[in-house]
C-alpha atoms as a PDB file:
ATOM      1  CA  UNK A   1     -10.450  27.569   4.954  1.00  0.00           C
ATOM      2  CA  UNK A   2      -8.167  26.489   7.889  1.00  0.00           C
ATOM      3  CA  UNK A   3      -4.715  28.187   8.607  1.00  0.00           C
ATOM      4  CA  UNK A   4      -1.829  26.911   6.125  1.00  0.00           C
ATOM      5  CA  UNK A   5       0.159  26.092   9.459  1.00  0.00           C
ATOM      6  CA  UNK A   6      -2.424  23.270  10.883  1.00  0.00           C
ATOM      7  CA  UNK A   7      -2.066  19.985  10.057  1.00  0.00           C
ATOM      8  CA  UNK A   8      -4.922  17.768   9.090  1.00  0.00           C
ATOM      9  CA  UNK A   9      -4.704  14.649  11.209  1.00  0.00           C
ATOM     10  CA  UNK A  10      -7.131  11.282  10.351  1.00  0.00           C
ATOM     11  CA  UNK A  11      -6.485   8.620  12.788  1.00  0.00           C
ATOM     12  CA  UNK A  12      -7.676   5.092  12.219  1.00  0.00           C
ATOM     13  CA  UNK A  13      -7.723   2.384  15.082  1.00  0.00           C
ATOM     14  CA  UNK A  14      -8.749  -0.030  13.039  1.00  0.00           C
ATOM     15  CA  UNK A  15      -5.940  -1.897  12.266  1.00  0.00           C
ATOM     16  CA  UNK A  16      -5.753  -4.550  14.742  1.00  0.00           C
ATOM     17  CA  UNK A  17      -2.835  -3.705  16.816  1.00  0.00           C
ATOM     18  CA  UNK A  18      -3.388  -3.862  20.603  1.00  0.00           C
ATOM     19  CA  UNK A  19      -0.969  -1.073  20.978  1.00  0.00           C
ATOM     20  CA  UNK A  20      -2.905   1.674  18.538  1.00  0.00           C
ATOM     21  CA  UNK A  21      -5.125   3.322  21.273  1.00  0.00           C
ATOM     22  CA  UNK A  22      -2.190   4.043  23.498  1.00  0.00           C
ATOM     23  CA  UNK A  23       0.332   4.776  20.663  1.00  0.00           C
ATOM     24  CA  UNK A  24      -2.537   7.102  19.451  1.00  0.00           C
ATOM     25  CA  UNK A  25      -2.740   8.932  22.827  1.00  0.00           C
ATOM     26  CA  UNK A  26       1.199   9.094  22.926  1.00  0.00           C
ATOM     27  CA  UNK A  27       1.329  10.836  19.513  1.00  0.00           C
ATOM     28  CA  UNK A  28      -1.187  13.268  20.658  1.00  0.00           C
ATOM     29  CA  UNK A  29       0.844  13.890  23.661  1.00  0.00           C
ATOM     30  CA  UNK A  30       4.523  14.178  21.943  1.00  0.00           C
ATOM     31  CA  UNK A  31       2.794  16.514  19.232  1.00  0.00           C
ATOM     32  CA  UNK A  32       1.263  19.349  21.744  1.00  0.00           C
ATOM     33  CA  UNK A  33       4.448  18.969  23.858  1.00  0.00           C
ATOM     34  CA  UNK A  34       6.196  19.989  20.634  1.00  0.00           C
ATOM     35  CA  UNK A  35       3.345  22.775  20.260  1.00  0.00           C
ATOM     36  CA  UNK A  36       1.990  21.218  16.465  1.00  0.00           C
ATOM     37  CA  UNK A  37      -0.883  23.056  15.491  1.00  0.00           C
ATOM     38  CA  UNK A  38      -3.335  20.627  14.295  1.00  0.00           C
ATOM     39  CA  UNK A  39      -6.692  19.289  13.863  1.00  0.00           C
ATOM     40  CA  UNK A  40      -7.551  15.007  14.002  1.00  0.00           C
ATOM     41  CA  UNK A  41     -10.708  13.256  12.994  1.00  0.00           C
ATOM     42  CA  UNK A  42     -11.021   9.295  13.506  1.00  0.00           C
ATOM     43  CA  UNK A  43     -12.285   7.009  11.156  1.00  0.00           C
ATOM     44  CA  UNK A  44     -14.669   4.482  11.941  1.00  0.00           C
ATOM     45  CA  UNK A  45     -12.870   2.440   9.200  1.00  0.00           C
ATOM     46  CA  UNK A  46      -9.995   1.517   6.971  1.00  0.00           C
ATOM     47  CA  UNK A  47     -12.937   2.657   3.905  1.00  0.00           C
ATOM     48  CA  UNK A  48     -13.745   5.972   5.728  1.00  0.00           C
ATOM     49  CA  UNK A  49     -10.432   6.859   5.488  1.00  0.00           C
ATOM     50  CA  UNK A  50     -10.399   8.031   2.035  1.00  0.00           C
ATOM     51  CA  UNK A  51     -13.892  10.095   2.902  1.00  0.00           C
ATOM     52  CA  UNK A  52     -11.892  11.575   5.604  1.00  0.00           C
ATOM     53  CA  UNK A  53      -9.070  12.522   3.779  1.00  0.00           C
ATOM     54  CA  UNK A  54     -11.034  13.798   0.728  1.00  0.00           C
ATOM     55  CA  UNK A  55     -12.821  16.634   3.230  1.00  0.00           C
ATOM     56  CA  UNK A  56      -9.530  17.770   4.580  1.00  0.00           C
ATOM     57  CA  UNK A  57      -8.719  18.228   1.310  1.00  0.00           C
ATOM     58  CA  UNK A  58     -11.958  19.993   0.711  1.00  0.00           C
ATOM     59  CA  UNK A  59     -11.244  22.168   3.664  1.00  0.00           C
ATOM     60  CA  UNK A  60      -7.985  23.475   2.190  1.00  0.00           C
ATOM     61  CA  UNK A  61      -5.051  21.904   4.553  1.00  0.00           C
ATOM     62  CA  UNK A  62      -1.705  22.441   3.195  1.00  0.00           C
ATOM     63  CA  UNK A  63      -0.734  19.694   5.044  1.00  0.00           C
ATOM     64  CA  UNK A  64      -2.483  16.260   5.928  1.00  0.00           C
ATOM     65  CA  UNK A  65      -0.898  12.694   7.805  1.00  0.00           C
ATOM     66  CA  UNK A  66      -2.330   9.988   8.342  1.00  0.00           C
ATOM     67  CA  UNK A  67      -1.858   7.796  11.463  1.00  0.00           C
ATOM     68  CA  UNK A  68      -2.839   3.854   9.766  1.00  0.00           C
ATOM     69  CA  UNK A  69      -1.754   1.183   8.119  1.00  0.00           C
ATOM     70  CA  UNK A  70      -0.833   0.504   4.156  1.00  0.00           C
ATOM     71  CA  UNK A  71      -4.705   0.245   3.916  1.00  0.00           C
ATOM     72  CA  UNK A  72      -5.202   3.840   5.384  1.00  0.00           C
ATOM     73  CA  UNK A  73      -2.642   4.971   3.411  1.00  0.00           C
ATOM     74  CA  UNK A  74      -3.817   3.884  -0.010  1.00  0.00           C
ATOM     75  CA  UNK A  75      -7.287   5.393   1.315  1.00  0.00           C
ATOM     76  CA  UNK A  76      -5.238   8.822   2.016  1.00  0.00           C
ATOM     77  CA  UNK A  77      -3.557   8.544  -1.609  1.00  0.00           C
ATOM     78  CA  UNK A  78      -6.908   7.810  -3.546  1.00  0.00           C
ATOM     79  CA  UNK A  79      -8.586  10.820  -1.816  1.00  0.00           C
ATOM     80  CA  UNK A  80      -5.749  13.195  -2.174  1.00  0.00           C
ATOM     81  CA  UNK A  81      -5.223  12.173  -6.512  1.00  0.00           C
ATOM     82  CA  UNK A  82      -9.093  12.431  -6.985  1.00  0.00           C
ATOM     83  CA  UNK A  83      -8.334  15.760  -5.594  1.00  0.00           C
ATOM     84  CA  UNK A  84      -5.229  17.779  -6.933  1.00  0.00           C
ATOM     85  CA  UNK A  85      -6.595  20.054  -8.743  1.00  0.00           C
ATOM     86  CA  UNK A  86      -7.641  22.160  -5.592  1.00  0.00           C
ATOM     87  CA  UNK A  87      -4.500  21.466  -3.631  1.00  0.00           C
ATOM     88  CA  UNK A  88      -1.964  24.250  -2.642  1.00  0.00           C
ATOM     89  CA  UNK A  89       1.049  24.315  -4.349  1.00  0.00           C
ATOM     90  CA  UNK A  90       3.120  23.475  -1.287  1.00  0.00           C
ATOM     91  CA  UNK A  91       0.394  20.779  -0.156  1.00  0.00           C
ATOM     92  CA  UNK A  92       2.457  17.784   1.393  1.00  0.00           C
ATOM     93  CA  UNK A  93       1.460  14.141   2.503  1.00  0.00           C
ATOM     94  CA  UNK A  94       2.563  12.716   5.740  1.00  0.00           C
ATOM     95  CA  UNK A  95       2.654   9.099   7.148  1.00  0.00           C
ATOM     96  CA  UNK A  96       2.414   7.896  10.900  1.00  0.00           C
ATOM     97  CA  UNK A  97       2.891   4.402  10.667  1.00  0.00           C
ATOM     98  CA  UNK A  98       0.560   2.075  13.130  1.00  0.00           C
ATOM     99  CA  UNK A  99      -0.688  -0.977  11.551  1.00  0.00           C
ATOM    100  CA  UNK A 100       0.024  -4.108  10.427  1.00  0.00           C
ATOM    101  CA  UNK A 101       1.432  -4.158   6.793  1.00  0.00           C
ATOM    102  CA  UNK A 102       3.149  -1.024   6.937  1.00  0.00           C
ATOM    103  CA  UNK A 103       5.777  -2.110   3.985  1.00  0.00           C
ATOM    104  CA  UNK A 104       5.795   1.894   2.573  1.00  0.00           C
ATOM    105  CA  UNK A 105       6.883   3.202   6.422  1.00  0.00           C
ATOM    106  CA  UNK A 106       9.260   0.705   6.515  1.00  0.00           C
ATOM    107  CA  UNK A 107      10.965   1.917   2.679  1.00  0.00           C
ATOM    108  CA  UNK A 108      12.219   5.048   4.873  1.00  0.00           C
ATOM    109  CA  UNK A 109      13.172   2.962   7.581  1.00  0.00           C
ATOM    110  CA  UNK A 110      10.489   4.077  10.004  1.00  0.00           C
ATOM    111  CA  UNK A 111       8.731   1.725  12.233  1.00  0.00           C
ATOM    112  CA  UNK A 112       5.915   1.895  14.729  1.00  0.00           C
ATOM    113  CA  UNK A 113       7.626   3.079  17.267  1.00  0.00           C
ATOM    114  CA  UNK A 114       9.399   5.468  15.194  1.00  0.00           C
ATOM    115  CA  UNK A 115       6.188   8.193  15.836  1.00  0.00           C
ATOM    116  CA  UNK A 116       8.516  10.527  17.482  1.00  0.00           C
ATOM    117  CA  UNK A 117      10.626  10.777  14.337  1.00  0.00           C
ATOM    118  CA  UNK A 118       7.938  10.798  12.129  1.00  0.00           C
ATOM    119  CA  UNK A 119       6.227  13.703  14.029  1.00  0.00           C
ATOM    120  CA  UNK A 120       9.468  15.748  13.873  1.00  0.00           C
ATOM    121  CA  UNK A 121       9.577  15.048   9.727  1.00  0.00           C
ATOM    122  CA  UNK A 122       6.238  16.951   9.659  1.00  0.00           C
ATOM    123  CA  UNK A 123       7.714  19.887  12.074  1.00  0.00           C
ATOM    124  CA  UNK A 124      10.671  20.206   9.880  1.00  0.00           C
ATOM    125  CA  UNK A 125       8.420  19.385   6.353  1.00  0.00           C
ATOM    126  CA  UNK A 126      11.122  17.035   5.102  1.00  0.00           C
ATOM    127  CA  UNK A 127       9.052  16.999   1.608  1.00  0.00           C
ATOM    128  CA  UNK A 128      10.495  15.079  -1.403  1.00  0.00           C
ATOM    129  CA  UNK A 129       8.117  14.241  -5.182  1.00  0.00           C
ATOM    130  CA  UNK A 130       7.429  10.486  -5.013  1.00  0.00           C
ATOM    131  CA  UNK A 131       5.377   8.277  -7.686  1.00  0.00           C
ATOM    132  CA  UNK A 132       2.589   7.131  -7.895  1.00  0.00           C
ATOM    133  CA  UNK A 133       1.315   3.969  -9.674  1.00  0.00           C
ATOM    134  CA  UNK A 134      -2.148   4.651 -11.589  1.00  0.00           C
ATOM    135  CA  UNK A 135      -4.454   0.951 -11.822  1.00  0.00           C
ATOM    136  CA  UNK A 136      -7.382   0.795 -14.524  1.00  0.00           C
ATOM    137  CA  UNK A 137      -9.802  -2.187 -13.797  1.00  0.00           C
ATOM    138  CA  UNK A 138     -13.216  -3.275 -14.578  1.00  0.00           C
ATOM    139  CA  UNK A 139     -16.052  -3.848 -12.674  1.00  0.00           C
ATOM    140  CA  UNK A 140     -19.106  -5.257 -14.547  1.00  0.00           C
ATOM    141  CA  UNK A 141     -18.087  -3.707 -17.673  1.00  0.00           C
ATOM    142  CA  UNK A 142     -17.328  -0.353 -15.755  1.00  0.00           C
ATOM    143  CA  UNK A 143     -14.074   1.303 -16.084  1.00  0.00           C
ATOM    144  CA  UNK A 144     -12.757   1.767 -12.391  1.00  0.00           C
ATOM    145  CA  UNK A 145      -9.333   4.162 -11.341  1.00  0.00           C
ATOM    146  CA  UNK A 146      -7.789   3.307  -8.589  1.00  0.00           C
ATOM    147  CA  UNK A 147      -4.372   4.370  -7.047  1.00  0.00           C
ATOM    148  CA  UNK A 148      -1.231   2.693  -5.001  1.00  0.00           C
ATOM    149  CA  UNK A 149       2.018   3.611  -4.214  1.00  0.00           C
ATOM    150  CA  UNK A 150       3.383   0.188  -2.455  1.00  0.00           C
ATOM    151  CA  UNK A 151       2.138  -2.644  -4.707  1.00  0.00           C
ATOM    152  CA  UNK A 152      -0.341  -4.717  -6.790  1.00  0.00           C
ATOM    153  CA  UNK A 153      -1.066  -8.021  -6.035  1.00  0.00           C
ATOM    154  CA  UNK A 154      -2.349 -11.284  -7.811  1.00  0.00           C
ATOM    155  CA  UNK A 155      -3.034 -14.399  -7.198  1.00  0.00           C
ATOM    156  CA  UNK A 156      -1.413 -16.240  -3.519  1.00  0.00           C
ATOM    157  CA  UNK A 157      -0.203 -12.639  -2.236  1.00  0.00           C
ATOM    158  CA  UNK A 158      -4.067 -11.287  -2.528  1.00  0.00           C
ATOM    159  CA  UNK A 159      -5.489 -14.215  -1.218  1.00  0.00           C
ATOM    160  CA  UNK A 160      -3.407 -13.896   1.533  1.00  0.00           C
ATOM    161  CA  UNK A 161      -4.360 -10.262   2.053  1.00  0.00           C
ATOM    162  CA  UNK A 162      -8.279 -11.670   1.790  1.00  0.00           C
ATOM    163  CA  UNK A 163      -7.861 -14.486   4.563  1.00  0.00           C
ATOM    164  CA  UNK A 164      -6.255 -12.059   7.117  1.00  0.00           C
ATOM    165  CA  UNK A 165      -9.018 -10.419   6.703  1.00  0.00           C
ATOM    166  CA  UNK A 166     -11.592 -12.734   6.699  1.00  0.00           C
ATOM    167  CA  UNK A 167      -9.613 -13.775   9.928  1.00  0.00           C
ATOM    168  CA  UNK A 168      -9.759 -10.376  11.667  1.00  0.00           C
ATOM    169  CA  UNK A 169     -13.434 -10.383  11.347  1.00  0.00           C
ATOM    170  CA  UNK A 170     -13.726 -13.455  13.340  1.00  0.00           C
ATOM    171  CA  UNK A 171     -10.762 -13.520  15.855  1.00  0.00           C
ATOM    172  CA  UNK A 172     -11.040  -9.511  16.338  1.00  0.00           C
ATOM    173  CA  UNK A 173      -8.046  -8.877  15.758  1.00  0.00           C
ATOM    174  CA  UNK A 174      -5.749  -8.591  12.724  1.00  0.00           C
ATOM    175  CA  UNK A 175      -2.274  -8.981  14.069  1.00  0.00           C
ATOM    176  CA  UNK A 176      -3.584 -12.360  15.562  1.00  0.00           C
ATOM    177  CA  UNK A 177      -5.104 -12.967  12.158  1.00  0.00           C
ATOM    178  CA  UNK A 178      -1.887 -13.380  10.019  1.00  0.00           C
ATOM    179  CA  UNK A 179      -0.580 -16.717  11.648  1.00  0.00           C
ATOM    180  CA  UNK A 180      -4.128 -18.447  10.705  1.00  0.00           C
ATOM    181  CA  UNK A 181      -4.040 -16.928   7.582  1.00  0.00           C
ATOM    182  CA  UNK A 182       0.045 -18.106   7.063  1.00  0.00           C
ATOM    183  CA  UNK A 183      -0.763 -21.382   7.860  1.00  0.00           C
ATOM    184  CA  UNK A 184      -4.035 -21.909   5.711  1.00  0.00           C
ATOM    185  CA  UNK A 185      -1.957 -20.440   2.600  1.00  0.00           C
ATOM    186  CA  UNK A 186       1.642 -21.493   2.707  1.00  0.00           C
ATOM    187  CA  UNK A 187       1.146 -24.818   1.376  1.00  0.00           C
ATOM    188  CA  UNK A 188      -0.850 -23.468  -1.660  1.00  0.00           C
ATOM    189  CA  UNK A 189       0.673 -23.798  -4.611  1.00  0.00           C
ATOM    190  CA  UNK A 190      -2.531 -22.819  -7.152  1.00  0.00           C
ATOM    191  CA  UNK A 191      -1.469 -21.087 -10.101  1.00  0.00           C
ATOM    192  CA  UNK A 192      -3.490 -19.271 -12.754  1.00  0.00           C
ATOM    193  CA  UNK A 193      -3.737 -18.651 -16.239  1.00  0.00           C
ATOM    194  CA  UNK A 194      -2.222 -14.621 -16.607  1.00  0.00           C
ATOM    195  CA  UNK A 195      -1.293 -13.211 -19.977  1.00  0.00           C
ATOM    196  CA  UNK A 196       0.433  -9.772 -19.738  1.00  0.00           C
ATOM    197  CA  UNK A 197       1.887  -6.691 -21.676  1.00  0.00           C
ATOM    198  CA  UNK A 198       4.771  -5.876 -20.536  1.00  0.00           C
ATOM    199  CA  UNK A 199       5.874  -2.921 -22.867  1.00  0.00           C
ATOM    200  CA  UNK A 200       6.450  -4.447 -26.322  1.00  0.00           C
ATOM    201  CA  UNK A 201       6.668  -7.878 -24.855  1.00  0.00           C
ATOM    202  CA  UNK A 202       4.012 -10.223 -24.163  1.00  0.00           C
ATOM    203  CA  UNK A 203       3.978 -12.519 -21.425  1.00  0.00           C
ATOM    204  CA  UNK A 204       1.405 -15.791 -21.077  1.00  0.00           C
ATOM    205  CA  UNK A 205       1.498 -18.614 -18.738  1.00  0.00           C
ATOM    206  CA  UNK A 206       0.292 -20.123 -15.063  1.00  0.00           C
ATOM    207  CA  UNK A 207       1.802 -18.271 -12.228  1.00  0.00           C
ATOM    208  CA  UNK A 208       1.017 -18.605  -8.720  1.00  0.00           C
ATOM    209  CA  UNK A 209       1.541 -14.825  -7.996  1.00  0.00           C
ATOM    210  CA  UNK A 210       2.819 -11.760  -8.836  1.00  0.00           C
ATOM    211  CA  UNK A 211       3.298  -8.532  -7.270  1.00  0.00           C
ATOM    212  CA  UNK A 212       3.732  -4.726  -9.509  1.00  0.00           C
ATOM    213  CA  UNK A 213       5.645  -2.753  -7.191  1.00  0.00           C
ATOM    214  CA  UNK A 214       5.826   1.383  -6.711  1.00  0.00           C
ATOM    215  CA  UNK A 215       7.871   0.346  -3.760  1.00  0.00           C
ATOM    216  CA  UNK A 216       8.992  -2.988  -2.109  1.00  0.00           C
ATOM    217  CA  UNK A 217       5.948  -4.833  -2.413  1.00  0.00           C
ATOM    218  CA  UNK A 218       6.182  -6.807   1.033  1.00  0.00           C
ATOM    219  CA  UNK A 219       9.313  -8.224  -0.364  1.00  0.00           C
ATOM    220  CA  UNK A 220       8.317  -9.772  -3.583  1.00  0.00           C
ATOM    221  CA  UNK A 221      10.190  -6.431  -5.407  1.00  0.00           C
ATOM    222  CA  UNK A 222      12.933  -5.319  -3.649  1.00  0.00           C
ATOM    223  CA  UNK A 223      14.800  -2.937  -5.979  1.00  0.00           C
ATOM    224  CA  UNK A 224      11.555  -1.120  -6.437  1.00  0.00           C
ATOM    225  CA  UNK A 225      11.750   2.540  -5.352  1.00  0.00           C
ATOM    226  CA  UNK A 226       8.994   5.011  -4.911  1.00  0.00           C
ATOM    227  CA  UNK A 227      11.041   7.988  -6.990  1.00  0.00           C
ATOM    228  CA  UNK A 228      12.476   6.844 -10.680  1.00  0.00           C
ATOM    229  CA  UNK A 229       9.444   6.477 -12.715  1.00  0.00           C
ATOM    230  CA  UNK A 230       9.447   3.100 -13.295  1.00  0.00           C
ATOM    231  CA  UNK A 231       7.628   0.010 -11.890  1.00  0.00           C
ATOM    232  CA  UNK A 232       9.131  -3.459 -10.925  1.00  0.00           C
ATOM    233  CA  UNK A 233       6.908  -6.514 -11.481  1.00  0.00           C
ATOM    234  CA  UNK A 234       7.864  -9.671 -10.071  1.00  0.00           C
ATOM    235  CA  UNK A 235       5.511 -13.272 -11.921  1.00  0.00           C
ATOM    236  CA  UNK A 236       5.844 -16.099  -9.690  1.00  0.00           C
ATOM    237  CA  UNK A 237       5.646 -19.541 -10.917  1.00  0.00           C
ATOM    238  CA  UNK A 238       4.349 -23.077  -9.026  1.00  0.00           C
ATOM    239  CA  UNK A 239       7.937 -24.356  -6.754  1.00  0.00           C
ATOM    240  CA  UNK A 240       8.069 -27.860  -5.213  1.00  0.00           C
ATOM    241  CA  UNK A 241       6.423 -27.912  -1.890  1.00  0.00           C
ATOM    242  CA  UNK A 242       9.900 -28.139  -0.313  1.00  0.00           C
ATOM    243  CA  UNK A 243      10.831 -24.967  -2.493  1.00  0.00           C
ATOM    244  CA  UNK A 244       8.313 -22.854  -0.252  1.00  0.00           C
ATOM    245  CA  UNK A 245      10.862 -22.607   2.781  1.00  0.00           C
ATOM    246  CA  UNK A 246      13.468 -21.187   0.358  1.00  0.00           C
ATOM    247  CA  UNK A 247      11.501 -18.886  -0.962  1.00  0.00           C
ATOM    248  CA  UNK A 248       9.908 -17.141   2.353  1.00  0.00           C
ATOM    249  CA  UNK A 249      13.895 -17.444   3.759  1.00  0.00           C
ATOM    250  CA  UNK A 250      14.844 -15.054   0.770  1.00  0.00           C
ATOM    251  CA  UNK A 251      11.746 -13.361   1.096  1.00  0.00           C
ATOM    252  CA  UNK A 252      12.968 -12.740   4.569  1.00  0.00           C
ATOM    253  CA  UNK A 253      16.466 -11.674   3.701  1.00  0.00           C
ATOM    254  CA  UNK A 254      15.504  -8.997   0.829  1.00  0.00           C
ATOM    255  CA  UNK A 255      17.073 -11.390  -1.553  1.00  0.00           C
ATOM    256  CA  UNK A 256      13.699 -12.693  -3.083  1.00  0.00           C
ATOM    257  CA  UNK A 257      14.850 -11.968  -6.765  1.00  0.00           C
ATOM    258  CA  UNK A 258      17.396 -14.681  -5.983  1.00  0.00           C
ATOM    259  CA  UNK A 259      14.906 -17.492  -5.740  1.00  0.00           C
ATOM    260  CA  UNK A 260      14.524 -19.551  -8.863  1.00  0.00           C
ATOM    261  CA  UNK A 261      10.703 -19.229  -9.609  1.00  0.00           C
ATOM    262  CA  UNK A 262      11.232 -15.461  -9.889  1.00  0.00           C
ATOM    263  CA  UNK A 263      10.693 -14.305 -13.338  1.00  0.00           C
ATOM    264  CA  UNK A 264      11.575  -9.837 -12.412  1.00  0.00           C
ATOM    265  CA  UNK A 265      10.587  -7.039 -15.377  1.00  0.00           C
ATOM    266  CA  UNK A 266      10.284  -3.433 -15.131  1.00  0.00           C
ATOM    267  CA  UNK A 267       8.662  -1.270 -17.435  1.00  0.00           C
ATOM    268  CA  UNK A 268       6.418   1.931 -17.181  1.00  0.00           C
ATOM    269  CA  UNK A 269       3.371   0.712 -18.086  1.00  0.00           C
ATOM    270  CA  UNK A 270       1.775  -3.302 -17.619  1.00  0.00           C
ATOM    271  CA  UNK A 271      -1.431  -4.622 -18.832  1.00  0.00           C
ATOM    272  CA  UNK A 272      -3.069  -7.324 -17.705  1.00  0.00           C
ATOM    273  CA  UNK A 273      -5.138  -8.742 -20.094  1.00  0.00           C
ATOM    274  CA  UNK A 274      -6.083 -12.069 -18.327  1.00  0.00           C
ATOM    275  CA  UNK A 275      -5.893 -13.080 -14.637  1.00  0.00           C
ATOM    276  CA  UNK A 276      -8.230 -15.807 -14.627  1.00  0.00           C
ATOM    277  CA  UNK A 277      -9.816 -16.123 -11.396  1.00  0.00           C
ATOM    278  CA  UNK A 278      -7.374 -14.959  -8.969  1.00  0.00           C
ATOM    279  CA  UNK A 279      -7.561 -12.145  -6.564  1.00  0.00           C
ATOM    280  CA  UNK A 280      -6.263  -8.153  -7.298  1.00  0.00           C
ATOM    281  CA  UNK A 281      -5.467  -6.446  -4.576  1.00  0.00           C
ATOM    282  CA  UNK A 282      -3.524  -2.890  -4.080  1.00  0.00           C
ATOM    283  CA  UNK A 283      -1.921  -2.060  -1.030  1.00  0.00           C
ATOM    284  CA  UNK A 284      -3.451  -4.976   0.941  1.00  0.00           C
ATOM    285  CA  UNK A 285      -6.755  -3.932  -0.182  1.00  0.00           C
ATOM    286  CA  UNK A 286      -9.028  -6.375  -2.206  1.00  0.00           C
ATOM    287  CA  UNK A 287     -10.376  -5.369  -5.418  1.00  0.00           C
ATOM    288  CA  UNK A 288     -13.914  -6.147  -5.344  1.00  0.00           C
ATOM    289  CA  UNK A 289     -14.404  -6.526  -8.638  1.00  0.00           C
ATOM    290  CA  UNK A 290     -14.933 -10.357 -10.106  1.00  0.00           C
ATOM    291  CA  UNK A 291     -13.788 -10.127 -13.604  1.00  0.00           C
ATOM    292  CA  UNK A 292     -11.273  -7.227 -13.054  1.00  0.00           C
ATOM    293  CA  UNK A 293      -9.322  -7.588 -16.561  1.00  0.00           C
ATOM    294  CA  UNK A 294      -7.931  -5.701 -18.602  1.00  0.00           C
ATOM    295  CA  UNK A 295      -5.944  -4.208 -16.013  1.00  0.00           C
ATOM    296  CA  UNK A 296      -3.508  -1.093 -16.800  1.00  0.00           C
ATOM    297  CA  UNK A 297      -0.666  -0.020 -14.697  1.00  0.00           C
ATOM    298  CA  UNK A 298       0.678   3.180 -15.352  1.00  0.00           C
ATOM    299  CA  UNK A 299       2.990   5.331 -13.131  1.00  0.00           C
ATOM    300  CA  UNK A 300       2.751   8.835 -12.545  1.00  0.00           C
ATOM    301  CA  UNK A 301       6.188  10.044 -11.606  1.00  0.00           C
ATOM    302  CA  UNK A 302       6.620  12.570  -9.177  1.00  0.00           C
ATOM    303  CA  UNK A 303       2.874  12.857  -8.553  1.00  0.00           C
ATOM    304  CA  UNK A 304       3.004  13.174  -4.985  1.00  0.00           C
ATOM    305  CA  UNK A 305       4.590  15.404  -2.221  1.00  0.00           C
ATOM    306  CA  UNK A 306       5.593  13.297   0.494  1.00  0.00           C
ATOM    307  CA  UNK A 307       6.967  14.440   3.749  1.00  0.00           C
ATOM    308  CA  UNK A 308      10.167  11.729   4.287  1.00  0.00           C
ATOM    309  CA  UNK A 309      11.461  10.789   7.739  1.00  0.00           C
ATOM    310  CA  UNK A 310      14.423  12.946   8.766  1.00  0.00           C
END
């Protein structure tokens, strides 16, 4: 067992920012000048992450950060749920932002080049309970768990997600993947056939999206916070093509509830019952599975001890 005063550090430079190697090395610098005990493994990828994570927890660190992207840190938040029942009571959960998507970093106002502030957080252990949202899927029959604590996405927000990444893979890098990907989606306007549960009320039609948000959801649920037990859920229907500009302008502005084909509910608990074939992804990763419904949403509040910038 390590000593309750080191931190567990899993790095991922995966993410497709130019600047992560260098930010990386200046993170590493800032934390020994501040004398931070600590111990860092890097991940050969977004997936190993939650590996990673999982045999810090293993190794009994009180307190773990990861240094990622909203993929790394739904890896980090899978690993650490699956594993709570060994956790110290004072076990706390720390974010470095440095990806791409990094919608949960930027909830608490933190941005990439925030890592000196987020570094001093851990040194003080700013810790405060957040939620966290709970997703039952199928895959082939199988009943899968997964966690997130930004947001769930289907339809035109996961195939979004998918194309960037799809991009990445062929340009090499992901930050110069999201224009290609922009442009190859914005004009879609493909809806699909969704029928919901929405506490007592049930809720059938074609949308072209919609996003469950723990948190902001890249936008798409703005009053959605990570701490009052409760989940936001915005359903998207088809808008003239002209509509689009409106849309990604309030999108833009944190005003997105104000566009027309908005249709906002928050409950504690959704089922998706039918999502014909559109995408599911959580926290701008892809569920793999084909025929993913019935989907549940629950949220857990106060599930997770989360070290907030100061």
């Amino acid at each position: 067992m390590v000593d309750a005063s080191r931190i567990g550090i899993v790095y991922n430079p995966h993410v497709g920012i130019d600047r992560s190697q260098k930010r990386w090395t200046l993170i590493r610098q800032y934390m020994d000048l501040k004398g931070v005990p600590y111990d860092h493994v890097q991940s050969e990828s977004t997936a190993s992450v939650e590996r990673l994570v999982r045999m810090m927890c293993d190794s009994g660190y009180h307190t773990i950060a990861v240094v990622g992207g909203d993929g790394s840190l739904n890896g980090a938040v899978n690993a650490i749920m699956q594993q709570r029942d060994i956790l110290p009571d004072d076990f706390a959960f720390a974010l470095i932002p440095n990806g791409i998507g990094n919608d949960f970093s930027r909830f608490w106002g933190v941005s990439v080049d925030d890592y000196k502030r987020s570094i001093d957080s851990i040194i003080e252990r700013r810790v405060r309970k957040v939620d966290v949202a709970c997703c039952t899927y199928q895959d082939e029959g199988i009943p899968q768990q997964r966690y997130f604590i930004n947001c769930l996405n289907i339809g035109l927000g996961a195939r979004l997600i998918k194309t960037t990444n799809d991009a990445a893979h062929i340009i090499g890098s992901k930050r110069l993947s999201v224009i290609p990907a922009l442009i190859s989606r914005i004009f879609e306007r493909k809806q699909f056939q969704l029928a919901l549960q929405v506490e007592s009320e049930k809720v059938e039609g074609n949308y072209m999206s919609v996003c469950i948000g723990n948190c902001h959801g890249y936008g798409q649920t703005p009053n959605a916070v990570p701490y009052n037990g409760l989940l936001d859920m915005s359903m998207i229907t088809r808008p003239e093509w002209w509509q689009l500009f409106e849309g990604f302008w309030l999108l833009g502005k944190g005003r997105f509830l104000n566009y027309k084909n908005v249709h906002p509910y928050r409950s504690r608990q959704i089922v998706v019952n039918e999502v014909d074939k559109a995408l599911v992804s959580l926290d701008g990763m892809v569920l793999p599975s084909k025929h993913p419904a019935p989907i549940r949403v629950t949220i857990q509040p106060d599930a997770l001890n989360f070290i907030v910038p100061a």
